[in-house]
Structures are given as structure tokens and as C-alpha cells.
C-alpha atoms as a PDB file:
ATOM      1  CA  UNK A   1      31.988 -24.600 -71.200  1.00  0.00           C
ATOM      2  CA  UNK A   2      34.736 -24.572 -73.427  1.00  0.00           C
ATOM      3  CA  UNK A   3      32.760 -24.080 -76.995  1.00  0.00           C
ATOM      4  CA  UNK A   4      30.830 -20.941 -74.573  1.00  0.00           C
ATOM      5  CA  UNK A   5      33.701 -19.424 -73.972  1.00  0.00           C
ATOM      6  CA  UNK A   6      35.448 -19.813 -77.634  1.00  0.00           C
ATOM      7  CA  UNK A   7      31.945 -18.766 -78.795  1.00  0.00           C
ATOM      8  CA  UNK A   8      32.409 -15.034 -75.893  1.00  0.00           C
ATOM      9  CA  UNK A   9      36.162 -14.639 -77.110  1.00  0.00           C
ATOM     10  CA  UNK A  10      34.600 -14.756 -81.287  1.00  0.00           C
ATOM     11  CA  UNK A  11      32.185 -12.625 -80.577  1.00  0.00           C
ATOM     12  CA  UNK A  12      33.616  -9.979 -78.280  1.00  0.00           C
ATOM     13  CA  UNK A  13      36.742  -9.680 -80.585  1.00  0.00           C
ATOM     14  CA  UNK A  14      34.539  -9.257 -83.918  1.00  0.00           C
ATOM     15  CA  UNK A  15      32.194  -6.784 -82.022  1.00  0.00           C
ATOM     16  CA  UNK A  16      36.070  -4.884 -81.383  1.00  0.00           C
ATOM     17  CA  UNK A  17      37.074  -5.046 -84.903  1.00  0.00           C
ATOM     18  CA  UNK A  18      33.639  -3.352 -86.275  1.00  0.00           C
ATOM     19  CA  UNK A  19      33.860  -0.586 -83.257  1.00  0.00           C
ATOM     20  CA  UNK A  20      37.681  -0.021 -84.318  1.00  0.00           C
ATOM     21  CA  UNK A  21      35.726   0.956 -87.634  1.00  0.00           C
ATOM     22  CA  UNK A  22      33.195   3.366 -85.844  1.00  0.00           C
ATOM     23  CA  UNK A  23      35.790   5.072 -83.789  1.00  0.00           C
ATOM     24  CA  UNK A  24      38.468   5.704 -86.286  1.00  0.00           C
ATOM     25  CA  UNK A  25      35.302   7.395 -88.145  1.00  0.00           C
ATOM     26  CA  UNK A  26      35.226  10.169 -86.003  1.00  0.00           C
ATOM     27  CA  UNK A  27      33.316   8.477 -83.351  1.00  0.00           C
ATOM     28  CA  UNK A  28      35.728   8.263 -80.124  1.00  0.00           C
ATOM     29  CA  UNK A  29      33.574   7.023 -77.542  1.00  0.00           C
ATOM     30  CA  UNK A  30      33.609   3.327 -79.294  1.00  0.00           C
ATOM     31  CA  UNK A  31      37.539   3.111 -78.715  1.00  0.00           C
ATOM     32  CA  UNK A  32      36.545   1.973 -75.397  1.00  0.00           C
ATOM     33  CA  UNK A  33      34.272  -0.398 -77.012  1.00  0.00           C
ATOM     34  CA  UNK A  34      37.767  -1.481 -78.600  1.00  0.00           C
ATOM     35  CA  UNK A  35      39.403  -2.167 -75.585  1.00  0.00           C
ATOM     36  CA  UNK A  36      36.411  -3.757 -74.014  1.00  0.00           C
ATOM     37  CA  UNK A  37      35.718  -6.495 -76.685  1.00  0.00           C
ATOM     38  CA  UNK A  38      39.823  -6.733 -77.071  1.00  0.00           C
ATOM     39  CA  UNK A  39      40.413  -7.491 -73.261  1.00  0.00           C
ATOM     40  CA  UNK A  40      37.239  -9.273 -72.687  1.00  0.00           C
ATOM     41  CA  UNK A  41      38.229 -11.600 -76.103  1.00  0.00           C
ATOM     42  CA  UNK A  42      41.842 -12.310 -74.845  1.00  0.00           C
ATOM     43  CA  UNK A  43      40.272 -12.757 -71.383  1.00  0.00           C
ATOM     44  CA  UNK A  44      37.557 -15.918 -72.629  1.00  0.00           C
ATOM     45  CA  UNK A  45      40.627 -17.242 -75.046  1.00  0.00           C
ATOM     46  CA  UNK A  46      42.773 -17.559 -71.776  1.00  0.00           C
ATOM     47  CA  UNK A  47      39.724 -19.441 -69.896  1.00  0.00           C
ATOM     48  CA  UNK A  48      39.574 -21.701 -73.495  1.00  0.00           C
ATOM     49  CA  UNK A  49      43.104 -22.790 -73.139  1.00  0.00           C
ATOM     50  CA  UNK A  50      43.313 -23.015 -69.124  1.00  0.00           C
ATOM     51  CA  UNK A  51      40.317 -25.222 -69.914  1.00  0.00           C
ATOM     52  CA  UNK A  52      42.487 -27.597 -72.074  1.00  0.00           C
ATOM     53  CA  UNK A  53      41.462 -27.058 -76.018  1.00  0.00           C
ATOM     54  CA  UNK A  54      44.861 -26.820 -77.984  1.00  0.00           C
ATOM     55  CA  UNK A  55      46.558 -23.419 -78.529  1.00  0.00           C
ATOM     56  CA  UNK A  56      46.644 -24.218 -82.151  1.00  0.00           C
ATOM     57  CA  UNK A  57      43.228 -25.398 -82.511  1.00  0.00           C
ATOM     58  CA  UNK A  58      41.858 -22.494 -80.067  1.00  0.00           C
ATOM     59  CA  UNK A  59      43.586 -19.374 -81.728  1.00  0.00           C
ATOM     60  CA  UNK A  60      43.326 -21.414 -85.362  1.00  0.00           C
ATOM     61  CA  UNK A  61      38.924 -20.635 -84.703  1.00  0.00           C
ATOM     62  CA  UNK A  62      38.930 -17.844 -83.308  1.00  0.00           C
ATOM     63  CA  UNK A  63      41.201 -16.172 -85.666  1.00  0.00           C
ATOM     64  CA  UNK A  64      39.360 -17.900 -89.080  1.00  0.00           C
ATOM     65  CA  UNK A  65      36.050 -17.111 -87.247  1.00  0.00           C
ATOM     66  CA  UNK A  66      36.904 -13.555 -86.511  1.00  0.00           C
ATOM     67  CA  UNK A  67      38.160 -12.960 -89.995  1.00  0.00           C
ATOM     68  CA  UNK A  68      35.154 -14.393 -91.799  1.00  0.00           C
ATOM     69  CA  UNK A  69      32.687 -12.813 -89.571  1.00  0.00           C
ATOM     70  CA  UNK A  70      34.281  -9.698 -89.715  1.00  0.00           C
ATOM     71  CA  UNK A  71      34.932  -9.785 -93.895  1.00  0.00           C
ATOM     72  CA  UNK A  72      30.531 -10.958 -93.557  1.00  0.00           C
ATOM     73  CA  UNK A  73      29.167  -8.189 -90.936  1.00  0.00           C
ATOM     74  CA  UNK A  74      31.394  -4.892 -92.549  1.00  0.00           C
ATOM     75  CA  UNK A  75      29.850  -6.153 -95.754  1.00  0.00           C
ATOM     76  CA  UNK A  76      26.666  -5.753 -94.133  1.00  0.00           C
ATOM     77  CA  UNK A  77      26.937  -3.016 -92.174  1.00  0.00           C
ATOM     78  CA  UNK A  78      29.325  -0.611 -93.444  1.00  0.00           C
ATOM     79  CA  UNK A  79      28.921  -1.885 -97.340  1.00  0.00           C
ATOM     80  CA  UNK A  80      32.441  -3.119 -97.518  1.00  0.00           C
ATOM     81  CA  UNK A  81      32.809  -4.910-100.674  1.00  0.00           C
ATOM     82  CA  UNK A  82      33.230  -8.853-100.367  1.00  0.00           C
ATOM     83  CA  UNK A  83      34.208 -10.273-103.893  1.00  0.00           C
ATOM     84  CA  UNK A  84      34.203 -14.025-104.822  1.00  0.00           C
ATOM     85  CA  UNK A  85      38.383 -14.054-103.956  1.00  0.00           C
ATOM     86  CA  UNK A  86      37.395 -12.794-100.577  1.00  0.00           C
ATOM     87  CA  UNK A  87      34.994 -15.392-100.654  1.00  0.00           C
ATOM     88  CA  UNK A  88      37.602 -17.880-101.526  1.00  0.00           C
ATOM     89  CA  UNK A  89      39.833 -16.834 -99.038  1.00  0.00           C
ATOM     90  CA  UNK A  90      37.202 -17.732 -96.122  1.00  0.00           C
ATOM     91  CA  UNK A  91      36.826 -21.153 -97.573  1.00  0.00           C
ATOM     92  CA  UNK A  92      40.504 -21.765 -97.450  1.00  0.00           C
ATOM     93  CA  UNK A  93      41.040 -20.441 -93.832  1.00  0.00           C
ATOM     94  CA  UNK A  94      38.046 -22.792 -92.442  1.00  0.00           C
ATOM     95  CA  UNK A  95      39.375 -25.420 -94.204  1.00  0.00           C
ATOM     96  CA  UNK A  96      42.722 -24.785 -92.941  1.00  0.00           C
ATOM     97  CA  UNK A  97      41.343 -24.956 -89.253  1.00  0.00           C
ATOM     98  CA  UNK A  98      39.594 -27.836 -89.945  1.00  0.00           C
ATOM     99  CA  UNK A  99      42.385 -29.626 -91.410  1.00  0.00           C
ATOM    100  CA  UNK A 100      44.348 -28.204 -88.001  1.00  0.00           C
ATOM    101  CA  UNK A 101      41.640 -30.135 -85.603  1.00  0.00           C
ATOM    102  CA  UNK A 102      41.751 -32.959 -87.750  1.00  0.00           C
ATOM    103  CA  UNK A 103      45.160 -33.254 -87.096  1.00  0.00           C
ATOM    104  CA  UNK A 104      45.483 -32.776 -83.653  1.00  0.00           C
ATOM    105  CA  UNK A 105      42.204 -34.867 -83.033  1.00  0.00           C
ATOM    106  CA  UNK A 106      44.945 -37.688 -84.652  1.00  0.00           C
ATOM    107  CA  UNK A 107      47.393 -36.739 -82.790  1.00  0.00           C
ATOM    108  CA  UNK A 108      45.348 -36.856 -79.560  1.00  0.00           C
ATOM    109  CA  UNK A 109      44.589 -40.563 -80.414  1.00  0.00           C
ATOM    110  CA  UNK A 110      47.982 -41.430 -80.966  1.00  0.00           C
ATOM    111  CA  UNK A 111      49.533 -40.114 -77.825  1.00  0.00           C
ATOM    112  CA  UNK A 112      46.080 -42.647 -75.903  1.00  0.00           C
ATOM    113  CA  UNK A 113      47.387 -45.486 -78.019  1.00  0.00           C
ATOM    114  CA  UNK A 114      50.923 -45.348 -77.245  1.00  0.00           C
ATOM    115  CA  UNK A 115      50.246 -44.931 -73.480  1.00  0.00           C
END
């Protein structure tokens, strides 16, 4: 239930960064779409860590997931450009999360051992 609701929190945030596009375009009627996907984002990341994931591995994906899907979809929908440094700077944010749930994955089995 946990990955779900990291998944709903990704998704609804990303889909409130592109409308945040669309409505400061002229297009008004998607700020509520804003609000929406903001609230309903912050709303699943609160269920995430009530459900026990880390705060620092939580926010670490969803803010390297949003970012990267984000940089991906305006590319493809609004023809943002995405050059190879953007590119670049993806790579280095997931591997910066991964090396984050590495670490507390470690960490995790440190605190079982010494207990």
C-alpha cells in the first residue's frame, strides 16, 4: 500500500506541475487542477510516511521522480527542450535517491543487529 500511495502522491504532484503550466498560459480554470494534484500529492505523501517509509527516502522519490517526469512529459507535451545536461542531471538525482535508500536500508539493518 505504501509503493500505491508514493506511486498517487508522484503522479498527482507531476499532473500539478504541468497544469501550473496550462494555467499560467492564460488558461485559469486548471489552477484548481493545481491545488487539486498539490493537496491530493501532500495528502498520499502523509499516508506514505504515517505508513512507516523514511521521510528521507519518501520525499528523496517523490521529489527525483517528480522532477524527471516533469523535465520528460513538458518535453513531450509542451516541447520544452531537454538537453543531454538535463539529461545528466536526472541520472544524478536517481542515483542520489538510490544511494539515500541504500543507506538507510543499512542503517535499518544495523539498528536489528544491535537490538
Amino acid at each position: 500500500m505504501v509503493w500505491l500511495f508514493l506511486i498517487l502522491a508522484i503522479v498527482l504532484e507531476v499532473g500539478a506541475a504541468l497544469s501550473l503550466r496550462l494555467a499560467t498560459g492564460g488558461r485559469k480554470l486548471f489552477y484548481i487542477a493545481v491545488v487539486v494534484g498539490y493537496l491530493g500529492a501532500f495528502f498520499f505523501l502523509t499516508q506514505v510516511l504515517a505508513l512507516g517509509l523514511g521521510i528521507g527516502v519518501a520525499y528523496g522519490i517523490w521529489a527525483a521522480s517528480g522532477v524527471a517526469l516533469t523535465a520528460i512529459l513538458s518535453t513531450l507535451i509542451y516541447g520544452e527542450p531537454l538537453t543531454p545536461i538535463m539529461v545528466g542531471g536526472i541520472v544524478l538525482i536517481i542515483l542520489g535517491v538510490l544511494t539515500i535508500e541504500l543507506g538507510s536500508q543499512r542503517a535499518a539493518r544495523q539498528r536489528q543487529a544491535a537490538s
